[in-house]
Protein backbone atom coordinates (compact mmCIF):
# COMPACT_ATOMS: atom_id res chain seq x y z
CA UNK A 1 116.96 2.27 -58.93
CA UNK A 2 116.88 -1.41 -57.78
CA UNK A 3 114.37 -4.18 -57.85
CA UNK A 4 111.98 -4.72 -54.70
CA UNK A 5 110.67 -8.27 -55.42
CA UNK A 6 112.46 -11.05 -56.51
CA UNK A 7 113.79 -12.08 -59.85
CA UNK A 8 111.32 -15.34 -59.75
CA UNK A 9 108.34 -12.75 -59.26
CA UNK A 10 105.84 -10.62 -61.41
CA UNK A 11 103.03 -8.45 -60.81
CA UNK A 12 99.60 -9.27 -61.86
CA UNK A 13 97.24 -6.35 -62.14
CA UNK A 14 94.00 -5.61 -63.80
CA UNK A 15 95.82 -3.35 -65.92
CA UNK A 16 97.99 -5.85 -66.72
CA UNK A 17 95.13 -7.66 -67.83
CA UNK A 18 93.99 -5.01 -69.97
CA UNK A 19 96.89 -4.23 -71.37
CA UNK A 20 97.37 -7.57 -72.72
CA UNK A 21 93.95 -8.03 -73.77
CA UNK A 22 94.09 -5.09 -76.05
CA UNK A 23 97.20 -6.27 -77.31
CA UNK A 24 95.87 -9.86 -78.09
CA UNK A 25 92.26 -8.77 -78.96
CA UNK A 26 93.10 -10.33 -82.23
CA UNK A 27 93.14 -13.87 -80.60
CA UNK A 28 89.14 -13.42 -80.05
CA UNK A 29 88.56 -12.58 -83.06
CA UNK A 30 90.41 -15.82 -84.72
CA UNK A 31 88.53 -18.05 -82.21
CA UNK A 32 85.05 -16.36 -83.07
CA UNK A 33 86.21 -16.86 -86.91
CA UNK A 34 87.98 -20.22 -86.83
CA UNK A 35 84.28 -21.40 -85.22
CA UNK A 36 82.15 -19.92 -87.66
CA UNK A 37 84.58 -21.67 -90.30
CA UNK A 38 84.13 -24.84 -89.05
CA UNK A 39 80.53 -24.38 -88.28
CA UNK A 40 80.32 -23.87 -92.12
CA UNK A 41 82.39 -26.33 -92.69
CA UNK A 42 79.82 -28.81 -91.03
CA UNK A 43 77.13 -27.35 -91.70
CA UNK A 44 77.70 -27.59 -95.94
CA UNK A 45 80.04 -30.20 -96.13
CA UNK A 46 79.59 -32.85 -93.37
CA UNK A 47 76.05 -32.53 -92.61
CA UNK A 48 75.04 -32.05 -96.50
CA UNK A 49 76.38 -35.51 -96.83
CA UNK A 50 74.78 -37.33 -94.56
CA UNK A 51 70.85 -38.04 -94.82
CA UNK A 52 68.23 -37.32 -92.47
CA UNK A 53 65.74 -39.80 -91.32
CA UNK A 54 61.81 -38.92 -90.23
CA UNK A 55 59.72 -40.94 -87.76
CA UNK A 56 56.51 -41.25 -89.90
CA UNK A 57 53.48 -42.32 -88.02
CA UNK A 58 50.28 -43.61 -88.42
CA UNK A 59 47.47 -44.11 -85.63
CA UNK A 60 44.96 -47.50 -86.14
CA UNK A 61 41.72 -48.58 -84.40
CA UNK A 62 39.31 -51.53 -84.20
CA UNK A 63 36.05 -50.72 -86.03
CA UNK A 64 33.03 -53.21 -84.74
CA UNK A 65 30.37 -51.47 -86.24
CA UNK A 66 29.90 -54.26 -89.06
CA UNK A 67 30.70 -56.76 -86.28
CA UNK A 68 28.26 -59.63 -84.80
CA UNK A 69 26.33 -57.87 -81.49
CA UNK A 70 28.69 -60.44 -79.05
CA UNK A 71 31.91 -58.39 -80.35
CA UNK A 72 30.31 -54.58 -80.49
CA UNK A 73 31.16 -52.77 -77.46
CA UNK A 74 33.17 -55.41 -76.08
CA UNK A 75 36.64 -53.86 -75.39
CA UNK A 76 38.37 -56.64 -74.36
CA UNK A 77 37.41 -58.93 -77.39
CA UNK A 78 38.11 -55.74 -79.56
CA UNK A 79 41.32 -55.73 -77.75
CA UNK A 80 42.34 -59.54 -78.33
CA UNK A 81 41.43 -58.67 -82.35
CA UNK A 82 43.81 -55.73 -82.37
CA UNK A 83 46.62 -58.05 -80.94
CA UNK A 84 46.07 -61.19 -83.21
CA UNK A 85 45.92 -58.93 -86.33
CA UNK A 86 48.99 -57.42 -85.15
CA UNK A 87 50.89 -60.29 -84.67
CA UNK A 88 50.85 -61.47 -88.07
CA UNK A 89 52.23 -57.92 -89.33
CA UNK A 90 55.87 -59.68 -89.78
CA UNK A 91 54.47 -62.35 -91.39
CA UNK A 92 55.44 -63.59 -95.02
CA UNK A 93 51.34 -63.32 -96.47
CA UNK A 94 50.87 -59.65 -95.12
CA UNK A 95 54.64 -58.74 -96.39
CA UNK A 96 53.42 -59.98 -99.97
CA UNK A 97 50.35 -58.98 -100.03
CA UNK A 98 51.75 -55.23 -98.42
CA UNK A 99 54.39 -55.51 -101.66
CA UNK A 100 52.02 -56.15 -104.17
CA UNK A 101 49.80 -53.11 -103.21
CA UNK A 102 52.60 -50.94 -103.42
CA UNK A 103 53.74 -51.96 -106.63
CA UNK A 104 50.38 -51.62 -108.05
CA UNK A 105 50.61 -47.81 -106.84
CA UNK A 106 53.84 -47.83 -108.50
CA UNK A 107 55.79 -47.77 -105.18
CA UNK A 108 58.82 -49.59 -104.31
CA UNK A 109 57.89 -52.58 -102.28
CA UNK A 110 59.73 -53.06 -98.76
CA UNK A 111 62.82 -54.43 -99.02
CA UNK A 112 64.39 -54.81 -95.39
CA UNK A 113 63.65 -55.03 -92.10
CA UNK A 114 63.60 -51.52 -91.05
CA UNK A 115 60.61 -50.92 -93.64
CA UNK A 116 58.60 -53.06 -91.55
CA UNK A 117 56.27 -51.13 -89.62
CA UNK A 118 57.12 -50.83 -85.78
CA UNK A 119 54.05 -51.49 -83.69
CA UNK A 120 53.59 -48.78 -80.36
CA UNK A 121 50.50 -50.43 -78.80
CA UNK A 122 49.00 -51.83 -75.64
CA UNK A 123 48.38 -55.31 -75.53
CA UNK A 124 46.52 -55.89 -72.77
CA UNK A 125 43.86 -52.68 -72.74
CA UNK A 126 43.85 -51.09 -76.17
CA UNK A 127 42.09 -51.43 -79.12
CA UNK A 128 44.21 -49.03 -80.91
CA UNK A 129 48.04 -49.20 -81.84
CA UNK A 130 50.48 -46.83 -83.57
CA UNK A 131 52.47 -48.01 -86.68
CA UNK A 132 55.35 -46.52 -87.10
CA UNK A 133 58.47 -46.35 -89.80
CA UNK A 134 61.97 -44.41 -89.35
CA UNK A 135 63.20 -43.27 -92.87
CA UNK A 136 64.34 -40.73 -95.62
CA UNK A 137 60.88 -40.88 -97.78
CA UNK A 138 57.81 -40.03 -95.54
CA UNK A 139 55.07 -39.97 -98.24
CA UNK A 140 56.62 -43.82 -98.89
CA UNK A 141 56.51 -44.54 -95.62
CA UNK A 142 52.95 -43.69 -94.88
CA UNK A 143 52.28 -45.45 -98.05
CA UNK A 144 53.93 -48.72 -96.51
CA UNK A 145 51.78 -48.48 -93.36
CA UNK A 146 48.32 -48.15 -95.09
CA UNK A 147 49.50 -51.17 -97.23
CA UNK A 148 50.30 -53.20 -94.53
CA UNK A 149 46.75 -52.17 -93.13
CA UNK A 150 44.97 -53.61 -96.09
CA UNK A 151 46.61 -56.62 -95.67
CA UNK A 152 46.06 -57.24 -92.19
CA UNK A 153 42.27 -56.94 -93.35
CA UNK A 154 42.48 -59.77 -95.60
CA UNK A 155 42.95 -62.08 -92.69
CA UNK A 156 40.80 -64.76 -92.05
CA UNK A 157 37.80 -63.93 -90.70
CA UNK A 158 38.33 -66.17 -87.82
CA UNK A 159 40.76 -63.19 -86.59
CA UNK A 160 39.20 -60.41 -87.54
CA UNK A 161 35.53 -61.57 -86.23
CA UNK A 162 33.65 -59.15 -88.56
CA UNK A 163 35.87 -56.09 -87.47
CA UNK A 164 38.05 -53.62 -89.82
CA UNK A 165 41.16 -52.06 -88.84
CA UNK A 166 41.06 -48.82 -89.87
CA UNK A 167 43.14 -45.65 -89.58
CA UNK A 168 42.15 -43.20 -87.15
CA UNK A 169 42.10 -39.43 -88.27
CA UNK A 170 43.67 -37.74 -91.46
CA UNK A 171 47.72 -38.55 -90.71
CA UNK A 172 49.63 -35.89 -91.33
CA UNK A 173 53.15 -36.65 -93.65
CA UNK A 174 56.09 -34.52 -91.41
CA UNK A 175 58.03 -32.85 -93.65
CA UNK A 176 61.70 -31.39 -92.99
CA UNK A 177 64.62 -32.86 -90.64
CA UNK A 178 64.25 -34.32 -87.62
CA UNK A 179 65.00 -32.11 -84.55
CA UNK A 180 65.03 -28.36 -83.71
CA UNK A 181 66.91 -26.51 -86.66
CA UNK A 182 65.65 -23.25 -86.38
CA UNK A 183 68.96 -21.14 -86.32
CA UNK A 184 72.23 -20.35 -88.61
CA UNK A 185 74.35 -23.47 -89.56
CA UNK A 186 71.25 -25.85 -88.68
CA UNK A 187 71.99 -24.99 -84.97
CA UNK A 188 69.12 -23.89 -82.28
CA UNK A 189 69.71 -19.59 -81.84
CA UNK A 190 70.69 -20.66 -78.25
CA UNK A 191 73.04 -23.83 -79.29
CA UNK A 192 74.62 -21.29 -81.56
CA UNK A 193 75.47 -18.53 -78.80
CA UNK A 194 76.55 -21.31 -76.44
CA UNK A 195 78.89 -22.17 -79.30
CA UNK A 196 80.38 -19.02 -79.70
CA UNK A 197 80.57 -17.82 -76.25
CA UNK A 198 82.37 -20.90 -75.38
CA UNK A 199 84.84 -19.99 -78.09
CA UNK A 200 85.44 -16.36 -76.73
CA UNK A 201 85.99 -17.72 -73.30
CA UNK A 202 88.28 -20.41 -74.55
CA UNK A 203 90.05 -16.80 -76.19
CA UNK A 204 89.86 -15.05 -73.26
CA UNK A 205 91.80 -17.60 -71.10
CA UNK A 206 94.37 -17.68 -73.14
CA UNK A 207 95.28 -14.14 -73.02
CA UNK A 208 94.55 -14.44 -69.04
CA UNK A 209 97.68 -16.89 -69.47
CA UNK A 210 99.41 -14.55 -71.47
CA UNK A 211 99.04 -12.06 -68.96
CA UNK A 212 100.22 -14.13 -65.97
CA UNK A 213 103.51 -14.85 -67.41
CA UNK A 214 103.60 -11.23 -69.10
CA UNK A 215 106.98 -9.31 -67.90
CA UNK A 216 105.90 -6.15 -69.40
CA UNK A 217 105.21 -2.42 -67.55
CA UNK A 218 101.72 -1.76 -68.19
CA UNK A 219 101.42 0.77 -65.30
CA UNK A 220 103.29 3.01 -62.93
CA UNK A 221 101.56 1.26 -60.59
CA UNK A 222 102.77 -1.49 -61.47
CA UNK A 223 106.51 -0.38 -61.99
CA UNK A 224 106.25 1.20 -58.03
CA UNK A 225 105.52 -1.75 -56.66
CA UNK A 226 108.60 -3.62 -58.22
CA UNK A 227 111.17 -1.21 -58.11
CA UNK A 228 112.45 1.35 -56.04
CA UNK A 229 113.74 5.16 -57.78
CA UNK A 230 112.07 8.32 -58.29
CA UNK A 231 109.50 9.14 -60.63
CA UNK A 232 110.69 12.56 -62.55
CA UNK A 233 107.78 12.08 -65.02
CA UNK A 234 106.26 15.76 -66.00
CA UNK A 235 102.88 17.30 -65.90
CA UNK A 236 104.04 19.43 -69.76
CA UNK A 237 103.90 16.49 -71.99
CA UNK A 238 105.35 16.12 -75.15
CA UNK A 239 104.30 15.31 -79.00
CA UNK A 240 105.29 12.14 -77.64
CA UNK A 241 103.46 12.09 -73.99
CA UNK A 242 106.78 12.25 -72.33
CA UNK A 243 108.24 15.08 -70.78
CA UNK A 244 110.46 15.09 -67.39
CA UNK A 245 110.12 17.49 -64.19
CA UNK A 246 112.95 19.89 -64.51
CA UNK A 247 112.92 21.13 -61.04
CA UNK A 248 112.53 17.53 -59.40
CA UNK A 249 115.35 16.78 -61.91
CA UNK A 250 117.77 19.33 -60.84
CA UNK A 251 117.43 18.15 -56.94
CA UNK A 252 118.37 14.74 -58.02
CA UNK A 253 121.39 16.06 -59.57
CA UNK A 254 122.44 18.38 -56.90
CA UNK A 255 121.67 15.69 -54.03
CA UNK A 256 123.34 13.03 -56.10
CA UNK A 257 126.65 15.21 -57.35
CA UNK A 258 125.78 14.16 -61.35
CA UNK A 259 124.68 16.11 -64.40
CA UNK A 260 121.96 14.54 -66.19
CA UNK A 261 123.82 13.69 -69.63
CA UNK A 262 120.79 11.56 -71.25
CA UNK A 263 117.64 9.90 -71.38
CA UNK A 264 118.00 5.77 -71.84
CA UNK A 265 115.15 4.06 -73.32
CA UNK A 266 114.87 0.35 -71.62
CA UNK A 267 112.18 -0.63 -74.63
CA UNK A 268 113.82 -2.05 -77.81
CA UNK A 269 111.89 0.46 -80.18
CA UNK A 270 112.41 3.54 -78.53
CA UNK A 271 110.50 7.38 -79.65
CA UNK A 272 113.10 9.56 -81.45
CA UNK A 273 113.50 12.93 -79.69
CA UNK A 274 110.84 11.81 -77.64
CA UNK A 275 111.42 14.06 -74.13
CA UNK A 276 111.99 17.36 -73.61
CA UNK A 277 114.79 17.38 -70.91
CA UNK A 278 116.67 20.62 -71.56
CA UNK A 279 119.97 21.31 -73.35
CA UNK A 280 123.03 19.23 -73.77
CA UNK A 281 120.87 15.95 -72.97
CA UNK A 282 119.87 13.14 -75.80
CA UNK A 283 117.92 9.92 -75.99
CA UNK A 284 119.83 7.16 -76.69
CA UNK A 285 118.85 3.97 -77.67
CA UNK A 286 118.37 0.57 -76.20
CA UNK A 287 121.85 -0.74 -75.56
CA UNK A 288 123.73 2.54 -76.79
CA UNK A 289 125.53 3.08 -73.33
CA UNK A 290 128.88 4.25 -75.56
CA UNK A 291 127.30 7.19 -76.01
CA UNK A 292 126.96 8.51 -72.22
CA UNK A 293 129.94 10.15 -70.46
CA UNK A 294 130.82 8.24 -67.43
CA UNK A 295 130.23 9.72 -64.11
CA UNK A 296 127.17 11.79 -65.30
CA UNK A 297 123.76 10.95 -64.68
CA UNK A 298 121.58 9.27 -66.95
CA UNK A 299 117.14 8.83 -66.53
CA UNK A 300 115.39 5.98 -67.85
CA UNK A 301 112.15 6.29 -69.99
CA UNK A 302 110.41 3.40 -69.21
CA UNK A 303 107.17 2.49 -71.86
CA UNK A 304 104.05 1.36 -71.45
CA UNK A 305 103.45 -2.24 -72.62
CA UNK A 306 106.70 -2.29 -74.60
CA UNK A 307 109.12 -2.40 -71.78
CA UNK A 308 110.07 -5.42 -70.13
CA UNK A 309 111.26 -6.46 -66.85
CA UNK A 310 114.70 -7.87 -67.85
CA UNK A 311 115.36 -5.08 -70.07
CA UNK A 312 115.06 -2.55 -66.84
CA UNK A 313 117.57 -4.89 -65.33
CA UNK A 314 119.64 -5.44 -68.13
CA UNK A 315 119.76 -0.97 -68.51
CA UNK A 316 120.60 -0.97 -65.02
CA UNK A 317 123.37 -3.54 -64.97
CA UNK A 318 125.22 -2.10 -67.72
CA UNK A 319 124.76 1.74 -66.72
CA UNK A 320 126.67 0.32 -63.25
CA UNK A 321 128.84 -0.89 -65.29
CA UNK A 322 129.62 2.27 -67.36
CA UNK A 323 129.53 4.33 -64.01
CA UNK A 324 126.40 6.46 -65.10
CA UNK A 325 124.34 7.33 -61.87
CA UNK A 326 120.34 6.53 -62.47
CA UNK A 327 118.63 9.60 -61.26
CA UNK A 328 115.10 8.14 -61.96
CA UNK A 329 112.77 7.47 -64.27
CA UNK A 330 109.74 8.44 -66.62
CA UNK A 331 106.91 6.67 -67.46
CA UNK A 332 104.79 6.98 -70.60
């Protein structure tokens, strides 16, 4: 029995590949864990620590009903109001007047920058603008906005030209986080599978590397293609699966002048009275070449998934070595 390929070389099989993976299925299973973990982990820990912010709007118009008859109607003069009121929404008498409303609602008054409303609005064509206010309190942030809308109607008159700004509509207060957290761990259902199936791939190419640099015999296949011997592997199987062809077995011994003396398992771990070979012949362990009679014939069991390359060559060197005659081998 000799090696057909050389030492440098392995075979890589789909069986291989399947052997390996059900030997490392484990490794998908930490990686679909060890993400849900940390998913957890950021879900209850790191994201319950930080705060979420809501864009609160609120949608205002030029009213011109109460207005002389030379601004009515007149969109671009409606227009020019809407910008000169708006301009003066940053300024120091709207900001106090804004505070003192709130703090006669029993609101906190505005106390930076970023509780200044942000004005969306076209200044050249519209009569109507969008206030706007990104923070943690909506209901305080619409109450901000309508503040600062009461103000900007106690200008002077020679802004507002007998107009009111009013708000347009019934705004609605948004309630809950910003973004789309419809799924498990505050994660979108299809975020979430991306996730995951990134983290079984990440598994799975692992074990594909595992399996490329894998010297074990996962099939007889496998073991045909790298070595050269007889298989004398028979159809009457054992407790064990194992069993050797008796008749295919006695025309190796007659054609190679030996008698078979014992069964050598190449796998570390080997099956205790594992084959059925016939009287006077034994199984003897990996390494256990003492026990053989030199110049007798000896046939190697070779396991699935447990045995390795270099322990078939290691079994073959040192039965040379003892003078024991390899009749063949079988596989289970």
């Amino acid at each position: 029995m000799n090696r057909k390929i050389s030492d440098n070389q392995t075979i890589f099989s789909f069986q291989k590949l399947a052997g390996v993976l059900k030997r490392f299925w484990w490794i998908i299973a930490v990686a679909v864990l060890a993400v849900g973990v940390l998913l957890y982990f950021y879900s209850n820990v790191v994201k319950s620590g930080q705060i979420d912010t809501v864009k609160t709007s609120l949608t205002i118009y030029i009213d011109s009903t109460d207005a002389p008859d030379s601004v009515k109607n007149d969109h671009v003069q409606e227009a020019g109001i809407m910008a000169d009121s708006l301009s003066a929404i940053k300024s120091k008498k709207v900001a106090d007047d804004a505070n003192k409303r709130l703090e006669k609602s029993g609101i906190e008054k505005v106390s930076s920058e970023d509780e200044v409303p942000l004005i969306l609005y076209d200044y050249a064509t519209s009569k109507t603008a969008t206030l706007q206010i990104t923070g943690t309190d909506p209901e305080r942030s619409m109450a901000i906005m309508k503040a600062y809308v009461e103000s900007l109607n106690d200008q002077p008159q020679e802004i507002l030209k007998g107009t009111k700004i009013k708000v347009m509509g019934n705004e609605e207060i948004p309630d809950g986080e910003s973004g789309v957290t419809n799924g498990p761990f505050g994660l979108s259902t299809i975020k979430l599978a991306m996730i995951f199936a990134l983290a079984v791939l990440a598994a799975l190419l692992i074990i594909l590397l595992l399996a490329m640099f894998d010297d074990r015999i996962w099939s007889i296949k496998d073991l045909t293609r790298m070595y050269s011997g007889v298989n004398l592997s028979g159809a009457n199987k054992s407790e064990h699966g194992i069993s050797v062809d008796s008749e295919l077995l006695n025309r190796m011994e007659e054609s190679m002048g030996v008698k078979t003396a014992a069964v050598v398992s190449t796998a570390k771990k080997t099956y205790p009275e594992a084959v059925d070979a016939g009287d006077g012949v034994f199984i003897t362990g990996f390494g256990e070449y003492g026990k053989i009679p030199r110049n007798s014939g000896a046939v190697l069991l070779i396991c699935k998934g447990r045995t390795r390359e270099r322990d078939i060559e290691l079994v073959i060197n040192q039965l040379s070595s003892c003078d024991i005659v390899i009749l063949g081998y079988v596989f289970a």
